[in-house]
PDB file of N, CA and C in Angstrom:
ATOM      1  N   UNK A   1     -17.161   1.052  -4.751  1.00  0.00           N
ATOM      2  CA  UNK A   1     -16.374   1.543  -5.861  1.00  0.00           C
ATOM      3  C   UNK A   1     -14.907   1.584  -5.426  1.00  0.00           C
ATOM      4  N   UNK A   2     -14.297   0.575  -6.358  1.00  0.00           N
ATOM      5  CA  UNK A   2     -13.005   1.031  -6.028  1.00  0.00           C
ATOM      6  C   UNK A   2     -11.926   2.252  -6.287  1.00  0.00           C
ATOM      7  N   UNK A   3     -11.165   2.728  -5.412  1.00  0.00           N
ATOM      8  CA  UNK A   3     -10.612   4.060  -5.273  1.00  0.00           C
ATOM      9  C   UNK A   3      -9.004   3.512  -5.877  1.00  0.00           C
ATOM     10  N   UNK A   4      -8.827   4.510  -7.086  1.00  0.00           N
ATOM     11  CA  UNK A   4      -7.198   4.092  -7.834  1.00  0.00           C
ATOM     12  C   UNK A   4      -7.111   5.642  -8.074  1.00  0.00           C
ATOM     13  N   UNK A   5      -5.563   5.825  -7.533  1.00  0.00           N
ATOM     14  CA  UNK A   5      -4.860   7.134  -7.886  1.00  0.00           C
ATOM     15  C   UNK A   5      -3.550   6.783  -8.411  1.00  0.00           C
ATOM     16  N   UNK A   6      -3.625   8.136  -9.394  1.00  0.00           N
ATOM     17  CA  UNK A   6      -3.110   7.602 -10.609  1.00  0.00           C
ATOM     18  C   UNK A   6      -2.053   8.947 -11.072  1.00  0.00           C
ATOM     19  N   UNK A   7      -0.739   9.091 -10.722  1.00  0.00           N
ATOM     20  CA  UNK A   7       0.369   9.998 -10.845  1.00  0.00           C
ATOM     21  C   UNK A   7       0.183  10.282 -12.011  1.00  0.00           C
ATOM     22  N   UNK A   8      -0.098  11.585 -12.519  1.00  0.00           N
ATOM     23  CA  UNK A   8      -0.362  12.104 -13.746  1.00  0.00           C
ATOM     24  C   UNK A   8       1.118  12.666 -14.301  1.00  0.00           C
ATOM     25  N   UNK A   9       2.385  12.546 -13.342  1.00  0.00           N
ATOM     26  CA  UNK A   9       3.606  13.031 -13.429  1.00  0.00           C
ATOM     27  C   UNK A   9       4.449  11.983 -14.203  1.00  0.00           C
ATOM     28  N   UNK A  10       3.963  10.895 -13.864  1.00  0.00           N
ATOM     29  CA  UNK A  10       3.983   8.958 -13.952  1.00  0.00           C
ATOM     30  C   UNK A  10       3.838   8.918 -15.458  1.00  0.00           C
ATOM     31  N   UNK A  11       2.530   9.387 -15.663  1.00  0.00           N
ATOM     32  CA  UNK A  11       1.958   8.710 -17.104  1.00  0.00           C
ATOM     33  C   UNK A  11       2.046   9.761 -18.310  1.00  0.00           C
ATOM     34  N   UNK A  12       3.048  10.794 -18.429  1.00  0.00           N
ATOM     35  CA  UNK A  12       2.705  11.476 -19.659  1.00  0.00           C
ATOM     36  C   UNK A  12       3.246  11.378 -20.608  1.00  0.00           C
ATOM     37  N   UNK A  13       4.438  10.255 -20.476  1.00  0.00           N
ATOM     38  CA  UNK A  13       4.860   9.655 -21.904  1.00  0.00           C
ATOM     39  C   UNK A  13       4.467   8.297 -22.332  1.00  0.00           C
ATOM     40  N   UNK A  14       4.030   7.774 -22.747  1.00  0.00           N
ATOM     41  CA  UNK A  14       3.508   6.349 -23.138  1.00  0.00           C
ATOM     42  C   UNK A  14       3.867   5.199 -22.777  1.00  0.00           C
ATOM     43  N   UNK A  15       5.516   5.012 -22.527  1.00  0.00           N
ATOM     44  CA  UNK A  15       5.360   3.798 -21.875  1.00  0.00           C
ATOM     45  C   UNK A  15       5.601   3.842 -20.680  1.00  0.00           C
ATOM     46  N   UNK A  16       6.086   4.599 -20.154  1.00  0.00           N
ATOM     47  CA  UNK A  16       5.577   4.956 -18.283  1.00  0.00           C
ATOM     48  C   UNK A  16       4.260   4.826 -18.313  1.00  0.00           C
ATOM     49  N   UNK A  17       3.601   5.566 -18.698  1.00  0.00           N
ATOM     50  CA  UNK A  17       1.958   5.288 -19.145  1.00  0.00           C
ATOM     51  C   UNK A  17       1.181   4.010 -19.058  1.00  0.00           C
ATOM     52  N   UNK A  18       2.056   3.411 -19.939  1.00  0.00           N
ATOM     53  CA  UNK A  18       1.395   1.991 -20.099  1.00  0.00           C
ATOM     54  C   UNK A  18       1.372   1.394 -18.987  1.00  0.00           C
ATOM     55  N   UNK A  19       2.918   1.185 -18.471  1.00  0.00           N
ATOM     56  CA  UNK A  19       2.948   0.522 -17.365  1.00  0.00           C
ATOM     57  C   UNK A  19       2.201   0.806 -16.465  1.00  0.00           C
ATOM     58  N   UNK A  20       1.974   2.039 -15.306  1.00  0.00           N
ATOM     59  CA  UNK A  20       1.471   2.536 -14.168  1.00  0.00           C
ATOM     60  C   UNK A  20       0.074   2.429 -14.208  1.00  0.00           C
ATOM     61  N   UNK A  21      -0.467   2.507 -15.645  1.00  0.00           N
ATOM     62  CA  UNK A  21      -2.154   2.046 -15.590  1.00  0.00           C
ATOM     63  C   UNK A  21      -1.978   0.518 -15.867  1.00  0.00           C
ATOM     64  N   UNK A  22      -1.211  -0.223 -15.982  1.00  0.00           N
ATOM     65  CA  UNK A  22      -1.207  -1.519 -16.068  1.00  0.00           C
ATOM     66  C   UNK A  22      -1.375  -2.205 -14.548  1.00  0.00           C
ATOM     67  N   UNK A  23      -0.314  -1.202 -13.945  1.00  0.00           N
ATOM     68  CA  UNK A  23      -0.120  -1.912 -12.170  1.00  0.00           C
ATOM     69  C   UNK A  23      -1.194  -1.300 -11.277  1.00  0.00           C
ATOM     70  N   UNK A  24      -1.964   0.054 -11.658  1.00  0.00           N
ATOM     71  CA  UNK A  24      -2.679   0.462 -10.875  1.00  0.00           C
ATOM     72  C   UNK A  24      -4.144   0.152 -11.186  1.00  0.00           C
ATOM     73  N   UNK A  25      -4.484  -0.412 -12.723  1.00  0.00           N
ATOM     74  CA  UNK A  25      -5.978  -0.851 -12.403  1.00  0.00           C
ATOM     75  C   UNK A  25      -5.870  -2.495 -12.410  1.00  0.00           C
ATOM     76  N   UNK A  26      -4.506  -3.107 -12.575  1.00  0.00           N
ATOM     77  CA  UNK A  26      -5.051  -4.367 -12.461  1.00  0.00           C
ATOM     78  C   UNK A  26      -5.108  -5.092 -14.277  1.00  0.00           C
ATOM     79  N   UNK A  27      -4.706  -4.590 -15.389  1.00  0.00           N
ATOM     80  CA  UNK A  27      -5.162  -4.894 -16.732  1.00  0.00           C
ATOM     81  C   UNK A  27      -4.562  -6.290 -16.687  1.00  0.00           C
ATOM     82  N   UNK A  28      -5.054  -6.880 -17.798  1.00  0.00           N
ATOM     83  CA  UNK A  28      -4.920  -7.944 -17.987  1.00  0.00           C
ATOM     84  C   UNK A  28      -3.621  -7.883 -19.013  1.00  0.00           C
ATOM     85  N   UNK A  29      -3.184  -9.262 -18.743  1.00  0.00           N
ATOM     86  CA  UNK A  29      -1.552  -9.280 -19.549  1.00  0.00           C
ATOM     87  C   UNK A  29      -1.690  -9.115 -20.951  1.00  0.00           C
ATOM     88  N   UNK A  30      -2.664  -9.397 -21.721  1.00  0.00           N
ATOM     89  CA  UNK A  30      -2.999  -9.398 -22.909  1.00  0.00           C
ATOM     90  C   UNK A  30      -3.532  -8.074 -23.523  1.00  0.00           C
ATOM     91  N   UNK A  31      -3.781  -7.065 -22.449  1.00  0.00           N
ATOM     92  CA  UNK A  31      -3.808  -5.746 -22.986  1.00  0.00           C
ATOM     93  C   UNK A  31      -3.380  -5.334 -24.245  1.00  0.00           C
ATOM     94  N   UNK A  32      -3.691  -4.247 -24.794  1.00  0.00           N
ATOM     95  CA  UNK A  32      -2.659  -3.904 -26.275  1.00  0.00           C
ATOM     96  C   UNK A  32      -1.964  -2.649 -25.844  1.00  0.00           C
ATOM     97  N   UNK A  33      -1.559  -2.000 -24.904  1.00  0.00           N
ATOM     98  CA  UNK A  33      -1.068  -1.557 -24.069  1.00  0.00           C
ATOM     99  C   UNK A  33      -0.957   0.057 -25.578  1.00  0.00           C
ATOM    100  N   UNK A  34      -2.111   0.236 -25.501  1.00  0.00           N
ATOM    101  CA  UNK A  34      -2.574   1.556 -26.510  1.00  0.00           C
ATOM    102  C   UNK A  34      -3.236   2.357 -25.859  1.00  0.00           C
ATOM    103  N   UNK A  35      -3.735   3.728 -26.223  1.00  0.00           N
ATOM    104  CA  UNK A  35      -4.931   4.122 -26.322  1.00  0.00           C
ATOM    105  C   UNK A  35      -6.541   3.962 -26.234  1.00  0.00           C
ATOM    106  N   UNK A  36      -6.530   2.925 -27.594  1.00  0.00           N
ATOM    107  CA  UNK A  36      -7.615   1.989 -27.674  1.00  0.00           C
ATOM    108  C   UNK A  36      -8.050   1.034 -26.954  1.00  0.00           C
ATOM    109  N   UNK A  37      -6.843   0.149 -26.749  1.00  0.00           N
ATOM    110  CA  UNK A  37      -6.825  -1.060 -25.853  1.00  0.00           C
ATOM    111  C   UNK A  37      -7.215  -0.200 -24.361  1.00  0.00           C
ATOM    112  N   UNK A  38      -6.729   0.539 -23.746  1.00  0.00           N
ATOM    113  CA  UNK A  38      -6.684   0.989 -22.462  1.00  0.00           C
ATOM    114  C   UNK A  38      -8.450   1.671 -22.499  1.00  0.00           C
ATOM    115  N   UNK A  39      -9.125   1.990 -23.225  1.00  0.00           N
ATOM    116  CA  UNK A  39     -10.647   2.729 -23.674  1.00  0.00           C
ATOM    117  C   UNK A  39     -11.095   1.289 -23.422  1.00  0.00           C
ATOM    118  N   UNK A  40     -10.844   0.534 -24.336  1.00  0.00           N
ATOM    119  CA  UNK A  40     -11.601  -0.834 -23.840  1.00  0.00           C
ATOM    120  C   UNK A  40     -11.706  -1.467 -22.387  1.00  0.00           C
ATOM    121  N   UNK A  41     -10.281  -2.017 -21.730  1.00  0.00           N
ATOM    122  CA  UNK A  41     -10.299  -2.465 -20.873  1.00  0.00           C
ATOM    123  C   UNK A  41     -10.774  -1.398 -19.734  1.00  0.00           C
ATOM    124  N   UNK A  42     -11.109  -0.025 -19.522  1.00  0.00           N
ATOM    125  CA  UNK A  42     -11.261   0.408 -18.738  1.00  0.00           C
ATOM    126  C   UNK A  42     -13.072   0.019 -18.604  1.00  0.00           C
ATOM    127  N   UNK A  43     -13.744  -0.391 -19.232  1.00  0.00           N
ATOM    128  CA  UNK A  43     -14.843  -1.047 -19.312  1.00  0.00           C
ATOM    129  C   UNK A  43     -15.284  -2.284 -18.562  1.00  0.00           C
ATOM    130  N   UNK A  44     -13.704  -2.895 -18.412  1.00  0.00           N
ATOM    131  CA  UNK A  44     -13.524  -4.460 -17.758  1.00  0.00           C
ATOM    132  C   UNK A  44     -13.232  -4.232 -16.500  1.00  0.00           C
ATOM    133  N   UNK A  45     -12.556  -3.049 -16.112  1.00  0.00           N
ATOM    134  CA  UNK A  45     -12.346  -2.615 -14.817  1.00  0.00           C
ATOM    135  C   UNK A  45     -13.270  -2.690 -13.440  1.00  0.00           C
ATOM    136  N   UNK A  46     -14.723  -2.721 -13.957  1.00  0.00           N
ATOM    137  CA  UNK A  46     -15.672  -2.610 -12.455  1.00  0.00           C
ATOM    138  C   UNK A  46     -15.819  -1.055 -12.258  1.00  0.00           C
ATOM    139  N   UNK A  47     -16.274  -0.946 -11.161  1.00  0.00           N
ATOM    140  CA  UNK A  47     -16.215   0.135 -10.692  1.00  0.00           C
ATOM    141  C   UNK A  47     -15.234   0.632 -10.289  1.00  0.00           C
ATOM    142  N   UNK A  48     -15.157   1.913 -10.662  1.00  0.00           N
ATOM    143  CA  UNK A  48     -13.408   2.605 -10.555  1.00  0.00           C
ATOM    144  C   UNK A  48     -13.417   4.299 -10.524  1.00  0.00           C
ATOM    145  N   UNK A  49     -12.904   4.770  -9.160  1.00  0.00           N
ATOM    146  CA  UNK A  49     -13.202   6.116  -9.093  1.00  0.00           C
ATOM    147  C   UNK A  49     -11.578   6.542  -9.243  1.00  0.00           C
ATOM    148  N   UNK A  50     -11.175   6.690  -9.986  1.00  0.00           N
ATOM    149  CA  UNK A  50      -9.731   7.385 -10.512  1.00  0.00           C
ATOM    150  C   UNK A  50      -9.284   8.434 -10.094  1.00  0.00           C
ATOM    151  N   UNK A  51      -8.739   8.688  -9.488  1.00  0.00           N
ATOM    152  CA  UNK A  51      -8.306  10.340  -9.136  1.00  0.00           C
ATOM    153  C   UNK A  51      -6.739  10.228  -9.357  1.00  0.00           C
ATOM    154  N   UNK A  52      -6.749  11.430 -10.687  1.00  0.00           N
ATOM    155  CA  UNK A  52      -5.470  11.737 -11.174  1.00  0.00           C
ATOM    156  C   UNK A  52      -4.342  13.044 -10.048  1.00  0.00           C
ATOM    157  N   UNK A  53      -3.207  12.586  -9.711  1.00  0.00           N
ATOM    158  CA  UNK A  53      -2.837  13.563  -9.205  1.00  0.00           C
ATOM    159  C   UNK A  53      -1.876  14.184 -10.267  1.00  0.00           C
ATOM    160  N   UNK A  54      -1.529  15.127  -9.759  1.00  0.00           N
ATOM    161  CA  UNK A  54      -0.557  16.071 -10.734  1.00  0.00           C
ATOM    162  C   UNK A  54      -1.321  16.243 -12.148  1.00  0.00           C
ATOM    163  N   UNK A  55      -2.548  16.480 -12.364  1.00  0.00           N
ATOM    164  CA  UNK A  55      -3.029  16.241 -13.301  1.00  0.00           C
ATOM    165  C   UNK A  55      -2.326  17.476 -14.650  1.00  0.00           C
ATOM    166  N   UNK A  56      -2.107  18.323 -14.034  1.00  0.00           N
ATOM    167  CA  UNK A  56      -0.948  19.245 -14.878  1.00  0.00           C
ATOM    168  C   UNK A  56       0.230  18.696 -15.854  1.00  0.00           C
ATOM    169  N   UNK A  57       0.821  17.999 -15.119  1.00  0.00           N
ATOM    170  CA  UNK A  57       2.007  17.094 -15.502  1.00  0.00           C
ATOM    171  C   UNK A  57       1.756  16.532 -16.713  1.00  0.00           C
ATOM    172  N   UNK A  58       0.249  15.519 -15.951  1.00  0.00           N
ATOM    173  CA  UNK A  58      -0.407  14.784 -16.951  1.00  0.00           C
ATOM    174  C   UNK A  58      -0.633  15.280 -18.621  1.00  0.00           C
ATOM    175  N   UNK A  59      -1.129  16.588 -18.438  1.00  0.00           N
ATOM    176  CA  UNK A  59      -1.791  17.251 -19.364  1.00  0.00           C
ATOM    177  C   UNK A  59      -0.781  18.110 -20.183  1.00  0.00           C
ATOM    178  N   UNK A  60       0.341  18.266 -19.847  1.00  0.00           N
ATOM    179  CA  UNK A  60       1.829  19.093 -20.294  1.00  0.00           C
ATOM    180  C   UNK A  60       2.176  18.594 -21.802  1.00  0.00           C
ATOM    181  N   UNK A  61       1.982  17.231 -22.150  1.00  0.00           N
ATOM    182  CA  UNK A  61       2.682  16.229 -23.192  1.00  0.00           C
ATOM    183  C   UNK A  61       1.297  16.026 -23.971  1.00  0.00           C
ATOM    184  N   UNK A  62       1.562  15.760 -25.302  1.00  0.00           N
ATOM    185  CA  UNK A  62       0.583  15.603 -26.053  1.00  0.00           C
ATOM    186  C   UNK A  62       0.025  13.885 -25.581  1.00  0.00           C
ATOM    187  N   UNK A  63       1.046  13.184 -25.480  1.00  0.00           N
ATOM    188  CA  UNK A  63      -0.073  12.090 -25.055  1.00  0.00           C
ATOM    189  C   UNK A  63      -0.738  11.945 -23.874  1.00  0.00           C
ATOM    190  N   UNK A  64      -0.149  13.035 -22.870  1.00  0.00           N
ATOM    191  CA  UNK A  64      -0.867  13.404 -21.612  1.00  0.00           C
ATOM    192  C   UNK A  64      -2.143  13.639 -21.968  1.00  0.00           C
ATOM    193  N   UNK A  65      -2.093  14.607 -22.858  1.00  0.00           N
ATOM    194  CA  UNK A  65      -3.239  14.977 -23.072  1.00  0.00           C
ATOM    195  C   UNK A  65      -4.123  14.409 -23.786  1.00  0.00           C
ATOM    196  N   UNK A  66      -3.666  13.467 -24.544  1.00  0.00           N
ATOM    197  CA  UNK A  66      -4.690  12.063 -25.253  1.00  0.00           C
ATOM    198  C   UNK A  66      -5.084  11.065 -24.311  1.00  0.00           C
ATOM    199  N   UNK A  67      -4.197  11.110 -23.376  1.00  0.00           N
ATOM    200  CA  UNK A  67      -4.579  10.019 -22.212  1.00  0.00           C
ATOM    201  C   UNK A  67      -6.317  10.338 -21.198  1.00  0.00           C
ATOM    202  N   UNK A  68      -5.628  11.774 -21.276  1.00  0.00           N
ATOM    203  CA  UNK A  68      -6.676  12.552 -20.169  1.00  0.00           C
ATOM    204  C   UNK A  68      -7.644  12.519 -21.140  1.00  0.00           C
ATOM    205  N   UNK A  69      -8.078  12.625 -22.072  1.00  0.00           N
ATOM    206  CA  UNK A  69      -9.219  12.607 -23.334  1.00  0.00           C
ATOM    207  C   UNK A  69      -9.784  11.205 -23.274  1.00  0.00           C
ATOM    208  N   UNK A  70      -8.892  10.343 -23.497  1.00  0.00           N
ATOM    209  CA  UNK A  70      -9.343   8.651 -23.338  1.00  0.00           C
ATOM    210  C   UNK A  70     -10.620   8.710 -22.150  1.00  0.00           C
ATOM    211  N   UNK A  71      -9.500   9.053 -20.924  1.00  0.00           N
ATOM    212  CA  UNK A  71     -10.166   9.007 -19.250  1.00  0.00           C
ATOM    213  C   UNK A  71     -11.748   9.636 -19.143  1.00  0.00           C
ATOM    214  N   UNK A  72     -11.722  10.880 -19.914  1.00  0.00           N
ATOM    215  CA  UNK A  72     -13.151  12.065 -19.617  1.00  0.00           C
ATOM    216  C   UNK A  72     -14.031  11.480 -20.268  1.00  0.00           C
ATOM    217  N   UNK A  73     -13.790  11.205 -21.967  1.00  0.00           N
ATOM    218  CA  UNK A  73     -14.537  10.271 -22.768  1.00  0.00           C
ATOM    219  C   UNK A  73     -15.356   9.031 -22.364  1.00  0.00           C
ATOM    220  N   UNK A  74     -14.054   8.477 -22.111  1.00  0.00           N
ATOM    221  CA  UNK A  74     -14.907   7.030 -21.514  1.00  0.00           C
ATOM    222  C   UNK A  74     -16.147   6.872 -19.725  1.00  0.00           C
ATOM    223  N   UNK A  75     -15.374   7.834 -18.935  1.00  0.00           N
ATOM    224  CA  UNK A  75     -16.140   8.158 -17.876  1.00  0.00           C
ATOM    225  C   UNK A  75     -17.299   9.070 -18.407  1.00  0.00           C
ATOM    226  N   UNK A  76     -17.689   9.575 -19.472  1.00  0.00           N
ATOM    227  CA  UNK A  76     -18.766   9.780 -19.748  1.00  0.00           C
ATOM    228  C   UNK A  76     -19.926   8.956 -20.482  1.00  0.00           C
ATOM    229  N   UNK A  77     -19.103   8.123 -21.157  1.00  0.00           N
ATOM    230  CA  UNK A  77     -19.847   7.024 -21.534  1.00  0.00           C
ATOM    231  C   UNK A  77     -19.988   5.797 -20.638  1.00  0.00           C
ATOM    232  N   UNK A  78     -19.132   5.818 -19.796  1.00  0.00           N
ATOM    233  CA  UNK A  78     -19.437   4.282 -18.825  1.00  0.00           C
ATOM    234  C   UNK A  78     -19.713   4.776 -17.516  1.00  0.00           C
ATOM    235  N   UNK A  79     -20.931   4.708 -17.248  1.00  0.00           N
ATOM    236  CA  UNK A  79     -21.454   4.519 -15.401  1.00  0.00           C
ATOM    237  C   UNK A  79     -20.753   4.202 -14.596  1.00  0.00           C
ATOM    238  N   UNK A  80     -19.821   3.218 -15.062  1.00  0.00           N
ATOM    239  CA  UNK A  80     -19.075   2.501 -13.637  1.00  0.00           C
ATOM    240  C   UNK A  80     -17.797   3.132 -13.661  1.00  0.00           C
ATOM    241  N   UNK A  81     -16.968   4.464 -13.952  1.00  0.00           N
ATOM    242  CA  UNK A  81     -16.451   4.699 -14.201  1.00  0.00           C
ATOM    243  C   UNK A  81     -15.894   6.219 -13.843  1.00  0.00           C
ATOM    244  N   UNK A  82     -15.315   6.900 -12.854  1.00  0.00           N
ATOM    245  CA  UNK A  82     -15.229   8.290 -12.543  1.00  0.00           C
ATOM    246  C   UNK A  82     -14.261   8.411 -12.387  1.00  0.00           C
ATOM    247  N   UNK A  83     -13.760  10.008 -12.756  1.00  0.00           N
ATOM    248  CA  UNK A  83     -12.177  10.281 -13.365  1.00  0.00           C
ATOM    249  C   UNK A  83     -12.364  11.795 -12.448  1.00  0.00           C
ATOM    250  N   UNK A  84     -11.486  12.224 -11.708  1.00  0.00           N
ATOM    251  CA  UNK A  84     -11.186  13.366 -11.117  1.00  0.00           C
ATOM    252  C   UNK A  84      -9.727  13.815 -10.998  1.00  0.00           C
ATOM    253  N   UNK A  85      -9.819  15.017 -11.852  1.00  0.00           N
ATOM    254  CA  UNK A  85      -8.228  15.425 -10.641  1.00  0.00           C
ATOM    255  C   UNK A  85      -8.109  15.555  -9.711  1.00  0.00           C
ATOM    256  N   UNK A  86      -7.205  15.616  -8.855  1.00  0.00           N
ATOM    257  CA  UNK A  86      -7.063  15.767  -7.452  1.00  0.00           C
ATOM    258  C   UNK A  86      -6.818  16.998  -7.136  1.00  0.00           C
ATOM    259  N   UNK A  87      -7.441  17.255  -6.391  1.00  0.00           N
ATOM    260  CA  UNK A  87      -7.518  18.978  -5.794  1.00  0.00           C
ATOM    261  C   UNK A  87      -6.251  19.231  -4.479  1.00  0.00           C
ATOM    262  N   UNK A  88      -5.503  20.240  -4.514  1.00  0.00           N
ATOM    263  CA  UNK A  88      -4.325  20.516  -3.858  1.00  0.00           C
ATOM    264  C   UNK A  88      -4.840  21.151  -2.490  1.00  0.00           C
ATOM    265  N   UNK A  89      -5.150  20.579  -0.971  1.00  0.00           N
ATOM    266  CA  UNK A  89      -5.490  20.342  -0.162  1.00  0.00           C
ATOM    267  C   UNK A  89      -3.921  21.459   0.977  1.00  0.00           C
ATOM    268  N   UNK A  90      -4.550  22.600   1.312  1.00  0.00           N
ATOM    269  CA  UNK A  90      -3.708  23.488   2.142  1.00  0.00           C
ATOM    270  C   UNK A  90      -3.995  23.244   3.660  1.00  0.00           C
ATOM    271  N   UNK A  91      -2.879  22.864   4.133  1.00  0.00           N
ATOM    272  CA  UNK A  91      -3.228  22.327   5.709  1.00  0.00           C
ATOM    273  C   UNK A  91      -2.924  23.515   6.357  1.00  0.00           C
ATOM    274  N   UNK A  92      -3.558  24.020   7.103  1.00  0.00           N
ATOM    275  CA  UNK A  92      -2.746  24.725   8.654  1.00  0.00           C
ATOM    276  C   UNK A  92      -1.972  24.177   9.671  1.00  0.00           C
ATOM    277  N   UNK A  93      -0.932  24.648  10.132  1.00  0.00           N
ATOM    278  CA  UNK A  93      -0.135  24.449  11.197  1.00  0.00           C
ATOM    279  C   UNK A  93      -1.342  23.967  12.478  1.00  0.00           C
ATOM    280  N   UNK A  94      -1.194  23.177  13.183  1.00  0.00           N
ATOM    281  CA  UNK A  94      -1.232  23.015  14.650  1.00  0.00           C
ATOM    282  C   UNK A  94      -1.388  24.106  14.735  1.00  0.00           C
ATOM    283  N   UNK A  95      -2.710  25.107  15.332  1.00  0.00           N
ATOM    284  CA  UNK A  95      -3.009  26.278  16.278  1.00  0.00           C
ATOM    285  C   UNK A  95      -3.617  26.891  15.640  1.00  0.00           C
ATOM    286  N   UNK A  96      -3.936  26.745  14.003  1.00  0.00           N
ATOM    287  CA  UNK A  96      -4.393  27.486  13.250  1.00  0.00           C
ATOM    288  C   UNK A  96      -3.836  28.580  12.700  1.00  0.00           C
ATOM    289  N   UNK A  97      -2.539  28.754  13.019  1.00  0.00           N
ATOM    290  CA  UNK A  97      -1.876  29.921  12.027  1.00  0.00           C
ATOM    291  C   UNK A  97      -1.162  29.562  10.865  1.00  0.00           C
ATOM    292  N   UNK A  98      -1.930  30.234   9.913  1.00  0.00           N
ATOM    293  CA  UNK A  98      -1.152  29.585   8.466  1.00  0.00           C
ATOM    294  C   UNK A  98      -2.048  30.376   7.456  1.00  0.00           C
ATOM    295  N   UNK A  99      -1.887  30.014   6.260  1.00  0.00           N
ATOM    296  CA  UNK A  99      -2.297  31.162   5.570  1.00  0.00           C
ATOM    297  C   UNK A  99      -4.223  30.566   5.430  1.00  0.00           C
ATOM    298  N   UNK A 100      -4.889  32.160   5.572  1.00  0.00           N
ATOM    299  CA  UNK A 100      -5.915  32.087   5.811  1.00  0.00           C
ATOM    300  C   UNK A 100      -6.743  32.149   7.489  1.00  0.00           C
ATOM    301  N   UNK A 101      -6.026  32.390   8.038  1.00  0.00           N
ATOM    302  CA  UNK A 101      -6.042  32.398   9.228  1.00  0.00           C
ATOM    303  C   UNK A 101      -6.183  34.009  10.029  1.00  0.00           C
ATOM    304  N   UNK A 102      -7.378  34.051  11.033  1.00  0.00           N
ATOM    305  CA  UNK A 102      -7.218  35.582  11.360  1.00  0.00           C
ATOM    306  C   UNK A 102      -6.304  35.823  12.381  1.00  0.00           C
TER     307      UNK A 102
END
């Protein structure tokens, strides 16, 4: 399965949108560079494990939030197809002192 991450900061106005899912899954030039069109071709994609970062960002703008609807929708209807936000990953310092730490 291929692994595509996908700046949710990138895509929450439409044609930033268009573009960045254009360059990051690969669409074909003939896309209709929509909603619809992007529901379809994500079908043509193969296997595709998506992980949205900033998914906040994403979700801030109304077409953010139509985008992210497209994404959940269709990964529920297509098998080959998985959509995650990305989870915000807290490192510790070298030695282990950092927050959480006894």
């Amino acid at each position: 399965m291929r692994r595509v991450i996908l700046d949710g900061a990138a895509c929450a106005e439409p044609a930033a949108a268009m573009a960045a899912l254009e360059k990051a899954l690969a669409l074909p030039d003939w896309w209709g560079r929509n909603l619809d069109a992007f529901h379809d071709c994500l079908w043509e994609c193969g296997e595709v494990f998506l992980v949205v970062k900033n998914p906040g960002a994403l979700r801030s703008t109304p077409f953010g939030r139509a985008l992210w609807q497209v994404l959940a929708d269709t990964a529920a209807e297509n098998p080959r197809l998985r959509v995650a936000a990305a989870r915000r990953v807290r490192l510790r310092p070298a030695g282990g002192k950092g927050p959480g730490s006894r």
